[in-house]
ModelCIF file with pLDDT and N, C-alpha, C, O atoms, coordinates in Angstrom:
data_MODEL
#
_entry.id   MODEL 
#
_entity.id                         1 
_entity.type                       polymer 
_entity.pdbx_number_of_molecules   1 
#
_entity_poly.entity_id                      1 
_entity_poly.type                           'polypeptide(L)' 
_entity_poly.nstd_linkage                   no 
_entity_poly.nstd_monomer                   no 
_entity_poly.pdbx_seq_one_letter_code       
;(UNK)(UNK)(UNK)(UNK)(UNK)(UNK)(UNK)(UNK)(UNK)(UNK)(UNK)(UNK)(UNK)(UNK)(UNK)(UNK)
(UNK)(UNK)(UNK)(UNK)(UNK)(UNK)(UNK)(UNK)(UNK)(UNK)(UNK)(UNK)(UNK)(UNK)(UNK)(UNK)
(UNK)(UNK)(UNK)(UNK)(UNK)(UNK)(UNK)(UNK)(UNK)
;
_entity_poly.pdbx_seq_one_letter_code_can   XXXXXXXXXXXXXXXXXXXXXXXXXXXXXXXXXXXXXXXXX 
_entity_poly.pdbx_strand_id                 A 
#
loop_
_entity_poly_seq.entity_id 
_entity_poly_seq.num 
_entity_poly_seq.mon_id 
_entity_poly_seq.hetero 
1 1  UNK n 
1 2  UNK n 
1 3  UNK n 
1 4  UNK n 
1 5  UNK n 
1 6  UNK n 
1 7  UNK n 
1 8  UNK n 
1 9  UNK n 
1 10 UNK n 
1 11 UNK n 
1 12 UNK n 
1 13 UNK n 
1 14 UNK n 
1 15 UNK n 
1 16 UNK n 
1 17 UNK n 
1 18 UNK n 
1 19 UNK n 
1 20 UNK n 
1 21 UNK n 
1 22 UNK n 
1 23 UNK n 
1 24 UNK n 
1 25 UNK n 
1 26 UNK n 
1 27 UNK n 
1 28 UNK n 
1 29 UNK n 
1 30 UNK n 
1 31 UNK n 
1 32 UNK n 
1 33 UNK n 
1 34 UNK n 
1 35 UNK n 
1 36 UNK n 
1 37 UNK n 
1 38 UNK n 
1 39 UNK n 
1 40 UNK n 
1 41 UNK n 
#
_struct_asym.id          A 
_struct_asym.entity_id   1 
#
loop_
_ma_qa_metric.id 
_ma_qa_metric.mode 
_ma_qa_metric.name 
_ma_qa_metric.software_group_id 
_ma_qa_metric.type 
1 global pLDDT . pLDDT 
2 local  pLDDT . pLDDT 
#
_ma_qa_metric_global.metric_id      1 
_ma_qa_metric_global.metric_value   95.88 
_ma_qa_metric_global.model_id       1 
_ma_qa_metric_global.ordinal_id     1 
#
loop_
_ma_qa_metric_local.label_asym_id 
_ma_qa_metric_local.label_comp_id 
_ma_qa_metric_local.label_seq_id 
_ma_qa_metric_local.metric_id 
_ma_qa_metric_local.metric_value 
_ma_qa_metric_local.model_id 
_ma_qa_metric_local.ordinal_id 
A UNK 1  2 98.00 1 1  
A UNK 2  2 98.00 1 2  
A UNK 3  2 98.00 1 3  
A UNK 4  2 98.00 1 4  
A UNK 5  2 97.00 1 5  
A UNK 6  2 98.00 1 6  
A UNK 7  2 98.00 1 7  
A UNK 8  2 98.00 1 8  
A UNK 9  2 97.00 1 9  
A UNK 10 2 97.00 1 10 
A UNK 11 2 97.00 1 11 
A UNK 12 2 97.00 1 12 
A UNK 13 2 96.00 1 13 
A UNK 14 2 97.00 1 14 
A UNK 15 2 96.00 1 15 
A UNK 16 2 95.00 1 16 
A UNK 17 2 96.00 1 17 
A UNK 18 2 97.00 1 18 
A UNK 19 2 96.00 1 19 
A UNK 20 2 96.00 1 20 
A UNK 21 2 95.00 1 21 
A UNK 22 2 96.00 1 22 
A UNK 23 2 96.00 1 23 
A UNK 24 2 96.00 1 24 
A UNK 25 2 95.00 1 25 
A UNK 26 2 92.00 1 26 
A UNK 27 2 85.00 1 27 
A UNK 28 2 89.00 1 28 
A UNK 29 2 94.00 1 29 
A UNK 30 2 93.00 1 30 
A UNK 31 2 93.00 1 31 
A UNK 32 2 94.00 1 32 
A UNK 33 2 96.00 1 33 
A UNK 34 2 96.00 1 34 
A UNK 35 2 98.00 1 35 
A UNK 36 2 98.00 1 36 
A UNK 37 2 98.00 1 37 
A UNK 38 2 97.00 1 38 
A UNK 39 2 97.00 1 39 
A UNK 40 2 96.00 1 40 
A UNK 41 2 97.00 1 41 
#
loop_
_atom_site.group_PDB 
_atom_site.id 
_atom_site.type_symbol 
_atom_site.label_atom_id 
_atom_site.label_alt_id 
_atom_site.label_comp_id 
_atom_site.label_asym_id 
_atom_site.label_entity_id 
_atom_site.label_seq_id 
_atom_site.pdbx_PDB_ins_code 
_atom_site.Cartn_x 
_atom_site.Cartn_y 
_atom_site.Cartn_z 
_atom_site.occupancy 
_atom_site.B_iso_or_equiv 
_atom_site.pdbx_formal_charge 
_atom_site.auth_seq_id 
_atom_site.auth_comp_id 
_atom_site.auth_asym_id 
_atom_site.auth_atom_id 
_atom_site.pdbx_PDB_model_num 
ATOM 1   N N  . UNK A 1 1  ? -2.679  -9.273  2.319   1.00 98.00 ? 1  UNK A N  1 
ATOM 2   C CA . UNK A 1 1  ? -1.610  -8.886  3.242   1.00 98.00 ? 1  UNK A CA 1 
ATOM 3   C C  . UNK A 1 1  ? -0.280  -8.897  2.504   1.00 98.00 ? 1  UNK A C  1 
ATOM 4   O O  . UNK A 1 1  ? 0.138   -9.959  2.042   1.00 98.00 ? 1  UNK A O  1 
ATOM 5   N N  . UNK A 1 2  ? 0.641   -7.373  2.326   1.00 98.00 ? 2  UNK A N  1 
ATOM 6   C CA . UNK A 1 2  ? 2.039   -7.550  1.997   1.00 98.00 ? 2  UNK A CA 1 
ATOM 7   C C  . UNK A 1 2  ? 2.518   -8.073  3.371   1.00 98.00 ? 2  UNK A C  1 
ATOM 8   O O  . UNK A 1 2  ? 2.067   -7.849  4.494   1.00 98.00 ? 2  UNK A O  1 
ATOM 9   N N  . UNK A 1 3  ? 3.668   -8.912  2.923   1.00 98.00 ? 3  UNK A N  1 
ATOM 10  C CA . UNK A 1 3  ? 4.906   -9.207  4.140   1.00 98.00 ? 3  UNK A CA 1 
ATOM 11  C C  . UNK A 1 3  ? 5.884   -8.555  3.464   1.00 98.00 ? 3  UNK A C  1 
ATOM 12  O O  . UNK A 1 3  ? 6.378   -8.649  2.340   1.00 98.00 ? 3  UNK A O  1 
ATOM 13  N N  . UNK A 1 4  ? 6.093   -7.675  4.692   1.00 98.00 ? 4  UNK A N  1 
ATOM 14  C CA . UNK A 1 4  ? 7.820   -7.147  4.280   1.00 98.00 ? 4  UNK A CA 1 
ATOM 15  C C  . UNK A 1 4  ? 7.435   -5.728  4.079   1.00 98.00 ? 4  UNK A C  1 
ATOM 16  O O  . UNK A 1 4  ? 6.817   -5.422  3.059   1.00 98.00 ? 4  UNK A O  1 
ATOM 17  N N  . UNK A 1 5  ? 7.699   -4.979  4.825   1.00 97.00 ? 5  UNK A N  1 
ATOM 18  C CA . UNK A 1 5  ? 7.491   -3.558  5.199   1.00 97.00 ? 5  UNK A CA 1 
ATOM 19  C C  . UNK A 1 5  ? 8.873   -2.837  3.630   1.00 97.00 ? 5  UNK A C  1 
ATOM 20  O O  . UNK A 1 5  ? 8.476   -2.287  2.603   1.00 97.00 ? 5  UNK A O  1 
ATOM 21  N N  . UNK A 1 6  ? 10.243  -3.078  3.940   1.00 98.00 ? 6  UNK A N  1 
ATOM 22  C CA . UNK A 1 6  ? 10.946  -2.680  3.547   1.00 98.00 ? 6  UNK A CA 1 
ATOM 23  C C  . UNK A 1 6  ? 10.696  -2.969  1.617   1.00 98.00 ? 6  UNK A C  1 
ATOM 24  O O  . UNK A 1 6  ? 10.659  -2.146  0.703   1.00 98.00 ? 6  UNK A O  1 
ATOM 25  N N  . UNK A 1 7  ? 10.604  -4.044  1.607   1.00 98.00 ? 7  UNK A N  1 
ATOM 26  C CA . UNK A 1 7  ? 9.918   -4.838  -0.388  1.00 98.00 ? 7  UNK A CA 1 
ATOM 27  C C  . UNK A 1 7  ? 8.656   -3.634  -0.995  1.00 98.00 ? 7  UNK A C  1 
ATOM 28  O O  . UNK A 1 7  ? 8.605   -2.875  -1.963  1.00 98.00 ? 7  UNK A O  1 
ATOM 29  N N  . UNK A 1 8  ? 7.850   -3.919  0.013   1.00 98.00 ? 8  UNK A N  1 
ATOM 30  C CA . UNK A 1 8  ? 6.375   -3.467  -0.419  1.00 98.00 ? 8  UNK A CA 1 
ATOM 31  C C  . UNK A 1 8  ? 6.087   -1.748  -0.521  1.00 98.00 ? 8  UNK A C  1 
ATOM 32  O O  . UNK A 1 8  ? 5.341   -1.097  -1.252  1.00 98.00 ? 8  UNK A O  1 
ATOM 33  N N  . UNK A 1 9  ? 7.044   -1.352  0.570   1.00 97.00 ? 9  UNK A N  1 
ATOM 34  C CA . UNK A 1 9  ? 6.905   0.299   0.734   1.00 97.00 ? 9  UNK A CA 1 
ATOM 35  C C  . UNK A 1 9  ? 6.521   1.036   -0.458  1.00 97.00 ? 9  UNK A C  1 
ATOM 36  O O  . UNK A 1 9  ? 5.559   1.709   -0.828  1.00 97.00 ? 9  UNK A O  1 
ATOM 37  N N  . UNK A 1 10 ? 7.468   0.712   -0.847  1.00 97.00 ? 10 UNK A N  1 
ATOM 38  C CA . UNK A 1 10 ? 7.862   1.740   -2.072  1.00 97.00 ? 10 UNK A CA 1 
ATOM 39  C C  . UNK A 1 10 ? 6.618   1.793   -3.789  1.00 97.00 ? 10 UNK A C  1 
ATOM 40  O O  . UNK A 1 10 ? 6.396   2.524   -4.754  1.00 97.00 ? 10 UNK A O  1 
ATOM 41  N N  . UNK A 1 11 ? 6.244   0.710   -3.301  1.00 97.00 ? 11 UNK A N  1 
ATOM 42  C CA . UNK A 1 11 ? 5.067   0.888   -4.270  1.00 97.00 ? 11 UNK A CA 1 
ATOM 43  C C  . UNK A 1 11 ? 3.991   0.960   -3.203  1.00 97.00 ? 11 UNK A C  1 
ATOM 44  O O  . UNK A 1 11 ? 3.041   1.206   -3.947  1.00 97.00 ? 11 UNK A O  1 
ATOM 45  N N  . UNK A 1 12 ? 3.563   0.927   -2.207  1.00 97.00 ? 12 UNK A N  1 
ATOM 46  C CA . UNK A 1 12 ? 1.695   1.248   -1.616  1.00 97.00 ? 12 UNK A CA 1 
ATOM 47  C C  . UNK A 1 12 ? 2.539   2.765   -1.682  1.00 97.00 ? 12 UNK A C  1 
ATOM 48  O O  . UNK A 1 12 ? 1.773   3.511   -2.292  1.00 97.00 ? 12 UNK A O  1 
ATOM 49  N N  . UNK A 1 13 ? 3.480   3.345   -1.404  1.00 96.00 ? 13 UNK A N  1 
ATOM 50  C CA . UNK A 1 13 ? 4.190   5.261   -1.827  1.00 96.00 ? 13 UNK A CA 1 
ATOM 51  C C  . UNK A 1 13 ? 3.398   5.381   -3.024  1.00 96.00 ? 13 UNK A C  1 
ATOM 52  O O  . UNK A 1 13 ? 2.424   6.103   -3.241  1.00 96.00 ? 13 UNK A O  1 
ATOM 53  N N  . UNK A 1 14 ? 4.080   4.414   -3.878  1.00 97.00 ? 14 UNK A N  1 
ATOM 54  C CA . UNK A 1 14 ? 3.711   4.841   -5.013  1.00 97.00 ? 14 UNK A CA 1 
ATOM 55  C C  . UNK A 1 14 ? 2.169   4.762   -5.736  1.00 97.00 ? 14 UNK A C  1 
ATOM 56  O O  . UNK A 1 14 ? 1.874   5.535   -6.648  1.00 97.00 ? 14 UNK A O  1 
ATOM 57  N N  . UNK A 1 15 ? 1.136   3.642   -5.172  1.00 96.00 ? 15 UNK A N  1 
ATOM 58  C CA . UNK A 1 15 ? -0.175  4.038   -5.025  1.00 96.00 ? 15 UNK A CA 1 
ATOM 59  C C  . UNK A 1 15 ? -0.412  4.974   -4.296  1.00 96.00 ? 15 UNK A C  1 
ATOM 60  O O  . UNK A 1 15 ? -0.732  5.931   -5.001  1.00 96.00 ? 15 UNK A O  1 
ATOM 61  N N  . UNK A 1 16 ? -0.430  5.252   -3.130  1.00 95.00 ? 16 UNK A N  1 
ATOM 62  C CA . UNK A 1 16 ? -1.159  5.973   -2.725  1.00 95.00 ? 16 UNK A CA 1 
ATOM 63  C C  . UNK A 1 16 ? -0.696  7.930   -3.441  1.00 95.00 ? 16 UNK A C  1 
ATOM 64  O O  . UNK A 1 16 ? -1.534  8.643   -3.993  1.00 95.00 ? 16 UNK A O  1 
ATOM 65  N N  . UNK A 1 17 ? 0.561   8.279   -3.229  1.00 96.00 ? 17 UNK A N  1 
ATOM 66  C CA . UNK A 1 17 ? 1.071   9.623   -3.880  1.00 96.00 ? 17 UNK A CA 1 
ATOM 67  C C  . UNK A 1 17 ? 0.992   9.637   -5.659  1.00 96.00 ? 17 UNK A C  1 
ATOM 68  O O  . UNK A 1 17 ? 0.951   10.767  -6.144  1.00 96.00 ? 17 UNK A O  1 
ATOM 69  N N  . UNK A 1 18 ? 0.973   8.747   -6.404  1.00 97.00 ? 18 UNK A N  1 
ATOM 70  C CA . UNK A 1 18 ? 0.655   8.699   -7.816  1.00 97.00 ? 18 UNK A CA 1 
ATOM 71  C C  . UNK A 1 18 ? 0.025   8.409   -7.883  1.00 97.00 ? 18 UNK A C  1 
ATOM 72  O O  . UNK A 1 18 ? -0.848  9.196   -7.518  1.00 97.00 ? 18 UNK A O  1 
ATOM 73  N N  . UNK A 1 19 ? -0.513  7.072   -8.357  1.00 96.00 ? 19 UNK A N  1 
ATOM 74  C CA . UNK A 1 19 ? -1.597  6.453   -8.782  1.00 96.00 ? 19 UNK A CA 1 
ATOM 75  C C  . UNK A 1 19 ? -3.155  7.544   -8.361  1.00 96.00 ? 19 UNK A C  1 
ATOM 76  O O  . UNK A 1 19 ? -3.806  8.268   -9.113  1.00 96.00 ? 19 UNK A O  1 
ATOM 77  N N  . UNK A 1 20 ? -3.382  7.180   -6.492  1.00 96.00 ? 20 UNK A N  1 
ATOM 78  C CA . UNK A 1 20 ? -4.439  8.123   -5.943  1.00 96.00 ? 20 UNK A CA 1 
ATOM 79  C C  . UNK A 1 20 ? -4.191  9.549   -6.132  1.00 96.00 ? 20 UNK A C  1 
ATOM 80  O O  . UNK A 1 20 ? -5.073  10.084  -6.804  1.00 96.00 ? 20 UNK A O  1 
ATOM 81  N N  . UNK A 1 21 ? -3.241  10.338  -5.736  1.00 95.00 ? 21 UNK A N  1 
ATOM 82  C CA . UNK A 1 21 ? -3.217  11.473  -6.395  1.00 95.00 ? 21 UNK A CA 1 
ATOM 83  C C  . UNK A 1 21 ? -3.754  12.195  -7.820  1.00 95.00 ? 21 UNK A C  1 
ATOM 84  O O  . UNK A 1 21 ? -4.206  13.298  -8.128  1.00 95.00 ? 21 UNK A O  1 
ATOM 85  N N  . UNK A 1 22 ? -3.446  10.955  -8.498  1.00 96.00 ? 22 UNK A N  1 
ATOM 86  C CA . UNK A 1 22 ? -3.956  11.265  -10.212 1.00 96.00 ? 22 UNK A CA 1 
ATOM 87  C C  . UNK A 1 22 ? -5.080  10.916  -10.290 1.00 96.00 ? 22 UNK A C  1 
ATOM 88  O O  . UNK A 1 22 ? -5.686  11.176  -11.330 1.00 96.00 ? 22 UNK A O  1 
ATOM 89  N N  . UNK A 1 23 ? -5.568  10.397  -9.505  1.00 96.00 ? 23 UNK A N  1 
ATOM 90  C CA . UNK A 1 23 ? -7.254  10.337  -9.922  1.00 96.00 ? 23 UNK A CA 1 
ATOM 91  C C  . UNK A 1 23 ? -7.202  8.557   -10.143 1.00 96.00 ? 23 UNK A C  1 
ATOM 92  O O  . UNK A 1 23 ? -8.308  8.077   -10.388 1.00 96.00 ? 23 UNK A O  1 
ATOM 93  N N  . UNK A 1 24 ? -6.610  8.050   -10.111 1.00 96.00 ? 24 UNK A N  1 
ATOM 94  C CA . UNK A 1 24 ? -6.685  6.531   -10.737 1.00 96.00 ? 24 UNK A CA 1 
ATOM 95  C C  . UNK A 1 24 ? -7.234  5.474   -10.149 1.00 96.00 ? 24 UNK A C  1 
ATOM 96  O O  . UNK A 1 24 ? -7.712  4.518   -10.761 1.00 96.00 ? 24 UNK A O  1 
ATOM 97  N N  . UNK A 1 25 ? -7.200  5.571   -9.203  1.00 95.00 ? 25 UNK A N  1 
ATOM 98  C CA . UNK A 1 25 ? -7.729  4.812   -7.686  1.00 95.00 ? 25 UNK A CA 1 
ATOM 99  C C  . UNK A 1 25 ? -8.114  5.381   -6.549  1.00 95.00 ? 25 UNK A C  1 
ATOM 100 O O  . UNK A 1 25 ? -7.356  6.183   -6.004  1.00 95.00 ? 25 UNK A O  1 
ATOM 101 N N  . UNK A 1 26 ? -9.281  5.085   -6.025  1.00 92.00 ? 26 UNK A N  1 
ATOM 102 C CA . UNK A 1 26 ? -10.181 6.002   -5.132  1.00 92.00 ? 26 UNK A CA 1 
ATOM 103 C C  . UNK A 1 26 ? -9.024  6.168   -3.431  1.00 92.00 ? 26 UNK A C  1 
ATOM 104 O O  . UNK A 1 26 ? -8.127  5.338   -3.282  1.00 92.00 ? 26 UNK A O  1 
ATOM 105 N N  . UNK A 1 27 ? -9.180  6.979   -2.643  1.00 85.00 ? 27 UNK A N  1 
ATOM 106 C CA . UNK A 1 27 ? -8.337  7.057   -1.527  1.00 85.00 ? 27 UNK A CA 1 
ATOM 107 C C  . UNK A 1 27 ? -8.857  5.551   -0.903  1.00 85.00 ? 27 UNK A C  1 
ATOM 108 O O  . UNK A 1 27 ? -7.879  4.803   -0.872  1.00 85.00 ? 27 UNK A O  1 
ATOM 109 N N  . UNK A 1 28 ? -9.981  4.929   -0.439  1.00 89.00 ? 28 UNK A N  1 
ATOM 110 C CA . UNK A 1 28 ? -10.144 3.639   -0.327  1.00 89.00 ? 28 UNK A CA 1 
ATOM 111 C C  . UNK A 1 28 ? -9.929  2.594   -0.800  1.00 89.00 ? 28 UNK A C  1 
ATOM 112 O O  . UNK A 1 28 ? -10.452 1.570   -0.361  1.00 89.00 ? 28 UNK A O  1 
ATOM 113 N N  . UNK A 1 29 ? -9.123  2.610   -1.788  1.00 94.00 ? 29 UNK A N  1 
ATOM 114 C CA . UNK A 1 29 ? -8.439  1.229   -2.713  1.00 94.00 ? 29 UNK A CA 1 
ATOM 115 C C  . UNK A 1 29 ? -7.089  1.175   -2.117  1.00 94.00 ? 29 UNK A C  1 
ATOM 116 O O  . UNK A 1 29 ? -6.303  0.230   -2.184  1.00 94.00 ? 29 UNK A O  1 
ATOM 117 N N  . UNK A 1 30 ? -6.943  2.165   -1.601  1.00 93.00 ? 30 UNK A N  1 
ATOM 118 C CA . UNK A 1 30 ? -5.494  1.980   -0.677  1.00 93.00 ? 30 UNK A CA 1 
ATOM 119 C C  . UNK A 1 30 ? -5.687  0.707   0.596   1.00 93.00 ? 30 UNK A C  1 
ATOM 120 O O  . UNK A 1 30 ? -4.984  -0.301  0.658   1.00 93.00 ? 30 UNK A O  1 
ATOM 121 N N  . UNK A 1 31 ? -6.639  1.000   1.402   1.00 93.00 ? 31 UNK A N  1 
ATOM 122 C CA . UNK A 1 31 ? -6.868  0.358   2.393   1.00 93.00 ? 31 UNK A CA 1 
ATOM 123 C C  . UNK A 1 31 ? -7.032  -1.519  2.329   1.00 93.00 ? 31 UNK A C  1 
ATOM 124 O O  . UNK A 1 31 ? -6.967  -2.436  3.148   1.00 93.00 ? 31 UNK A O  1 
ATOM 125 N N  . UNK A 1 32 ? -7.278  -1.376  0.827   1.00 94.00 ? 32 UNK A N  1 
ATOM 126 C CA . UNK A 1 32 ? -7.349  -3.138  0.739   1.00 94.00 ? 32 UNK A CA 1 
ATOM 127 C C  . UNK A 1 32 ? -6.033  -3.593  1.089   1.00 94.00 ? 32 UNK A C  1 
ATOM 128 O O  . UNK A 1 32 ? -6.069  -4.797  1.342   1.00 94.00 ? 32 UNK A O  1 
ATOM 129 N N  . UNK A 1 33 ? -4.598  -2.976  1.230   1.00 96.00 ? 33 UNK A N  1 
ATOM 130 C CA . UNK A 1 33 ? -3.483  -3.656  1.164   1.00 96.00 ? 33 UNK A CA 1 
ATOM 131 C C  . UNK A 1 33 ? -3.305  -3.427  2.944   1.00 96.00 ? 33 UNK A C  1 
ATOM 132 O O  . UNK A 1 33 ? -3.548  -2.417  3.604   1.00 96.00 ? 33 UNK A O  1 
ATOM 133 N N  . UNK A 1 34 ? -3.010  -4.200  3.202   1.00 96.00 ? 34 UNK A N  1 
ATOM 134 C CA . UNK A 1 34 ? -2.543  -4.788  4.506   1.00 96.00 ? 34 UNK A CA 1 
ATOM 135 C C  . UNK A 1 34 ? -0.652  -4.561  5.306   1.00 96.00 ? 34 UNK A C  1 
ATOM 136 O O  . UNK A 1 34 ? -0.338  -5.509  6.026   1.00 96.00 ? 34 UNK A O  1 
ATOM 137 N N  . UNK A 1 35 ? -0.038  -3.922  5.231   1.00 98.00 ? 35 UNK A N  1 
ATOM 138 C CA . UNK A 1 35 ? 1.665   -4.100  5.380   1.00 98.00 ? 35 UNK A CA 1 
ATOM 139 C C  . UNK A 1 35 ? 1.798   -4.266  6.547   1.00 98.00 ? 35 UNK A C  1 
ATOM 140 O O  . UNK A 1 35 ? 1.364   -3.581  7.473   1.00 98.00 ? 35 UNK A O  1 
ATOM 141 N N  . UNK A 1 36 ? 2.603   -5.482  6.569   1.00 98.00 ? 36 UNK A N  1 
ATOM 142 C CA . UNK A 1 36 ? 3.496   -5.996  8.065   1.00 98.00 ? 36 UNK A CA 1 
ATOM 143 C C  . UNK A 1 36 ? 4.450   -6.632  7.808   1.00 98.00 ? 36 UNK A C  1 
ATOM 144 O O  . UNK A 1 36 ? 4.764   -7.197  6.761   1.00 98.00 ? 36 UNK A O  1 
ATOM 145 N N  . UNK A 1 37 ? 5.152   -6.534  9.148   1.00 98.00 ? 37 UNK A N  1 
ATOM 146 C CA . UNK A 1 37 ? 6.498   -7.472  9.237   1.00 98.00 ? 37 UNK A CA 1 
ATOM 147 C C  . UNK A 1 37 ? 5.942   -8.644  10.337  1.00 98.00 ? 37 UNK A C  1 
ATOM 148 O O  . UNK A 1 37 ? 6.830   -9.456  10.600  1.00 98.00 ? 37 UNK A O  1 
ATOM 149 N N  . UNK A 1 38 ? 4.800   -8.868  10.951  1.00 97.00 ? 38 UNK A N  1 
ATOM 150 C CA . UNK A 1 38 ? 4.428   -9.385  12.063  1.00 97.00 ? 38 UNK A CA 1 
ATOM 151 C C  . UNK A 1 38 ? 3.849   -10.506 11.489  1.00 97.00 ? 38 UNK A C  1 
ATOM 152 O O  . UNK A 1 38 ? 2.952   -10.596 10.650  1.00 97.00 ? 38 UNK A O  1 
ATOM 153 N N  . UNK A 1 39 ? 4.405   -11.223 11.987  1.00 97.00 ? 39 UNK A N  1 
ATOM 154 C CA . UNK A 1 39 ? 3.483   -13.249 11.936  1.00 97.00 ? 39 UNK A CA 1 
ATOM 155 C C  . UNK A 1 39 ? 2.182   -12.898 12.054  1.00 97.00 ? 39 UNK A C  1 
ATOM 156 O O  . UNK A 1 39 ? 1.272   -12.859 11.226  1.00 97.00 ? 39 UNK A O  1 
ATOM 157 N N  . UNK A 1 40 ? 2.247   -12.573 13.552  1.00 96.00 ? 40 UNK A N  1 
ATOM 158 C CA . UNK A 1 40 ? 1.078   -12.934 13.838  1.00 96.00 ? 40 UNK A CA 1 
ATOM 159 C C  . UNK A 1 40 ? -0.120  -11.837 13.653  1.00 96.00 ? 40 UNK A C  1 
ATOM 160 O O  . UNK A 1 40 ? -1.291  -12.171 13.832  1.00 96.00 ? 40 UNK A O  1 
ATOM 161 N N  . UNK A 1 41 ? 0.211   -10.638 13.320  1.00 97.00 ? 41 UNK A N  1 
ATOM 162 C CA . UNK A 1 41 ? -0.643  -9.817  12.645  1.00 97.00 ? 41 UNK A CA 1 
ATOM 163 C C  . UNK A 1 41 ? -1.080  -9.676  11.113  1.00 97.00 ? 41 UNK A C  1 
ATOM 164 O O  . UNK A 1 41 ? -1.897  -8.817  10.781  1.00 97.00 ? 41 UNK A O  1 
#
């Protein structure tokens, strides 16, 4: 789980549009990361 929507953004952007785009990581290696601002989620 990232905390912090605003910190974390900018790189799961940057996995998912680079990294996955280029072939580097499957579209499902995205999904292991978690982003919230919520406690209790």
């Amino acid at each position: 789980v990232l905390f912090g929507s605003a910190y974390w953004g900018g790189l799961v952007d940057w996995l998912r549009d680079t990294m996955a785009v280029d072939g580097k990581i499957g579209p499902d290696d995205i999904g292991m990361l978690h982003v919230t601002d919520d406690v209790q989620e």
